[in-house]
N, C-alpha and C. Protein backbone atom coordinates (compact mmCIF):
# COMPACT_ATOMS: atom_id res chain seq x y z
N UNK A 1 0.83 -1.19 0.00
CA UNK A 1 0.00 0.00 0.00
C UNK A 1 0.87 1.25 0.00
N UNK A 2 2.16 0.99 0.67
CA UNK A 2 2.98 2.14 0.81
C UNK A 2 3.61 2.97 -0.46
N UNK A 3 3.69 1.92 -1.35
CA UNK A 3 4.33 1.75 -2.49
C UNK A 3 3.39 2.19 -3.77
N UNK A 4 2.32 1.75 -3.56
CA UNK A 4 0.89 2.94 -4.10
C UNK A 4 1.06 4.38 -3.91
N UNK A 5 0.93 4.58 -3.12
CA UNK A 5 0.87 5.91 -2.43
C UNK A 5 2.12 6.57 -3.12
N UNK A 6 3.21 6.21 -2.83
CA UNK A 6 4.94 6.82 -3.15
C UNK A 6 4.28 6.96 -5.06
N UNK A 7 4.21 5.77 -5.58
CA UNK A 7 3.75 5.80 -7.37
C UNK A 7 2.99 7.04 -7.61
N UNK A 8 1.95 7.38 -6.57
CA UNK A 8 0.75 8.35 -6.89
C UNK A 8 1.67 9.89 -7.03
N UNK A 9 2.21 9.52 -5.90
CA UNK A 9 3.10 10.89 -5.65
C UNK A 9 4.41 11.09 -6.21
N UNK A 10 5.19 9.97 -7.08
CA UNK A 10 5.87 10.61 -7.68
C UNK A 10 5.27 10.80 -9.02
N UNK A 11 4.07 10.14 -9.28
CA UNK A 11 4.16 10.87 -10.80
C UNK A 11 2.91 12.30 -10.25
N UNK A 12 2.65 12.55 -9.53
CA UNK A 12 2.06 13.84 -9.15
C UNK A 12 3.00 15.12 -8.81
N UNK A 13 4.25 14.67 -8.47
CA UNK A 13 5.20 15.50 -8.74
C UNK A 13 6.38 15.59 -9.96
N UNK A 14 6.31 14.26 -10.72
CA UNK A 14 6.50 14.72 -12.26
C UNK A 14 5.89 15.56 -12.71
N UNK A 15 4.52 15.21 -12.65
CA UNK A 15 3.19 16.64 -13.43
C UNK A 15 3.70 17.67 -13.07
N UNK A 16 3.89 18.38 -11.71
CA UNK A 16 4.12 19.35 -11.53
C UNK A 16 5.29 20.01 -12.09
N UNK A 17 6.59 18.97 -11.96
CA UNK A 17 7.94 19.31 -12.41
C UNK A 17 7.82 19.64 -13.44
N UNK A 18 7.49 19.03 -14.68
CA UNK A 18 6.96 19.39 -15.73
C UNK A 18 6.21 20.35 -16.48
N UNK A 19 5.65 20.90 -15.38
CA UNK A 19 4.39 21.55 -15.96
C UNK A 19 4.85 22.93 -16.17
N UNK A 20 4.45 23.86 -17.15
CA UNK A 20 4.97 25.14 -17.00
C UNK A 20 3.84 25.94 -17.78
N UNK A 21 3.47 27.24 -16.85
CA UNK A 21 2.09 27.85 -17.24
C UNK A 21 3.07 29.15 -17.63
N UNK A 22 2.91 29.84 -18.70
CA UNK A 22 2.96 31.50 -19.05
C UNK A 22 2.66 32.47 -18.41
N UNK A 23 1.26 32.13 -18.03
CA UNK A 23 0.44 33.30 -17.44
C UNK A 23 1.13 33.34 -16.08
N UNK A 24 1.68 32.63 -15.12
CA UNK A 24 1.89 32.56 -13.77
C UNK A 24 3.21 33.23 -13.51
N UNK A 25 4.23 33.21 -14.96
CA UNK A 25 5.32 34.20 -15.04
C UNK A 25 6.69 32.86 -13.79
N UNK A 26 7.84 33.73 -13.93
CA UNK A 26 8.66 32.68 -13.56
C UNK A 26 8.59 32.57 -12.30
N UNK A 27 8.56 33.35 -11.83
CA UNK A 27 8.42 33.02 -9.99
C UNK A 27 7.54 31.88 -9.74
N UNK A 28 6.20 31.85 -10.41
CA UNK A 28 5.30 30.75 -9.88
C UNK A 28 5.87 29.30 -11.13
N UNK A 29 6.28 29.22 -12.09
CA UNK A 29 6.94 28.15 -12.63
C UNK A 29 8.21 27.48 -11.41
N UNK A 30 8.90 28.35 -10.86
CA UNK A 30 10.10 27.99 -10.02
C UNK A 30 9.52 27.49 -8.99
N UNK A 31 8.21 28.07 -8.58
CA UNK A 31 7.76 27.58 -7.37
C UNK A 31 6.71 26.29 -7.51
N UNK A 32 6.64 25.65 -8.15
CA UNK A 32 6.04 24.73 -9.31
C UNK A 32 6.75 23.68 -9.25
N UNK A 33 7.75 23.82 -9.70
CA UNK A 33 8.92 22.84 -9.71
C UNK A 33 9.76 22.84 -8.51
N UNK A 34 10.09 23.48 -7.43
CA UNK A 34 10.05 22.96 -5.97
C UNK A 34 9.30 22.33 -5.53
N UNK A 35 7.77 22.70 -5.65
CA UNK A 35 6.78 22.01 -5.06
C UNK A 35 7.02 20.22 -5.51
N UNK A 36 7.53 20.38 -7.38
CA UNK A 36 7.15 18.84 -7.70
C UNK A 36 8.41 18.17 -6.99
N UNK A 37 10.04 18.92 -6.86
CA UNK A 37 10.64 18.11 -5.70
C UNK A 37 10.38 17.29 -4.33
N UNK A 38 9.89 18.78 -4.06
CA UNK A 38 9.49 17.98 -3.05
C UNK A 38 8.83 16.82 -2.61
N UNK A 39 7.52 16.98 -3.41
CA UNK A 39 6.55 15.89 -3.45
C UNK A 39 7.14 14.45 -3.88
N UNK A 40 8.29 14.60 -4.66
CA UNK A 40 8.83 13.18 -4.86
C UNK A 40 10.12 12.95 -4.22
N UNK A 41 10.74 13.96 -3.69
CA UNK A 41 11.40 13.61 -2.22
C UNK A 41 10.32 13.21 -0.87
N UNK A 42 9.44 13.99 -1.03
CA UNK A 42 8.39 13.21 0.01
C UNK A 42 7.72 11.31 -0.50
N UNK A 43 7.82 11.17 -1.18
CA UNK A 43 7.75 10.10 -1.88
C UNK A 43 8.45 8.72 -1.48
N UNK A 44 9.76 9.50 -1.82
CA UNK A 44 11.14 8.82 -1.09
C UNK A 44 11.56 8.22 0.26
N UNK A 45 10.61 9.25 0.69
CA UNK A 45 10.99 9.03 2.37
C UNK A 45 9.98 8.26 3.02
N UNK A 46 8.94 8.37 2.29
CA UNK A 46 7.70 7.52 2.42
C UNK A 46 8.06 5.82 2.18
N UNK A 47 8.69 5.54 1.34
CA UNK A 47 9.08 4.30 0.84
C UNK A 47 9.97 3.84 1.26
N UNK A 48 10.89 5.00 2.26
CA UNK A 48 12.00 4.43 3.07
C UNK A 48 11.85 4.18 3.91
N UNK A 49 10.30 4.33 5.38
CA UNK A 49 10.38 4.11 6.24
C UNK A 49 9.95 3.08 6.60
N UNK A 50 10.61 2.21 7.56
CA UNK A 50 10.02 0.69 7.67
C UNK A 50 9.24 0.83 8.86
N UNK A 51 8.52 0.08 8.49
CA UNK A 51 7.29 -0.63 8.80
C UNK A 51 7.44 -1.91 10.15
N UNK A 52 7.24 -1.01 11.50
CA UNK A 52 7.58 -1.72 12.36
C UNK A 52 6.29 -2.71 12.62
């Protein structure tokens, strides 16, 4: 189930990484693509923690 979850969220932070809007200008593209780091560093850490 853990491993679901991590899949959902890294390709939900591909989308984001990826994604790049015009209208939002570069500040919100940069902040776009932090967000999609994160979300698949959060991903990461999700899939790293064991399961006592």
């Amino acid at each position: 189930m853990r491993w679901f979850f991590a899949i959902l969220l890294i390709l939900f932070g591909a989308f984001l990484l990826a994604l790049n809007i015009d209208q939002i200008g570069n500040i919100g593209n940069v902040i776009l693509k932090i967000i999609g780091i994160g979300i698949i560093f959060v991903a990461g850490l999700f899939v790293r923690t064991k399961k006592d």
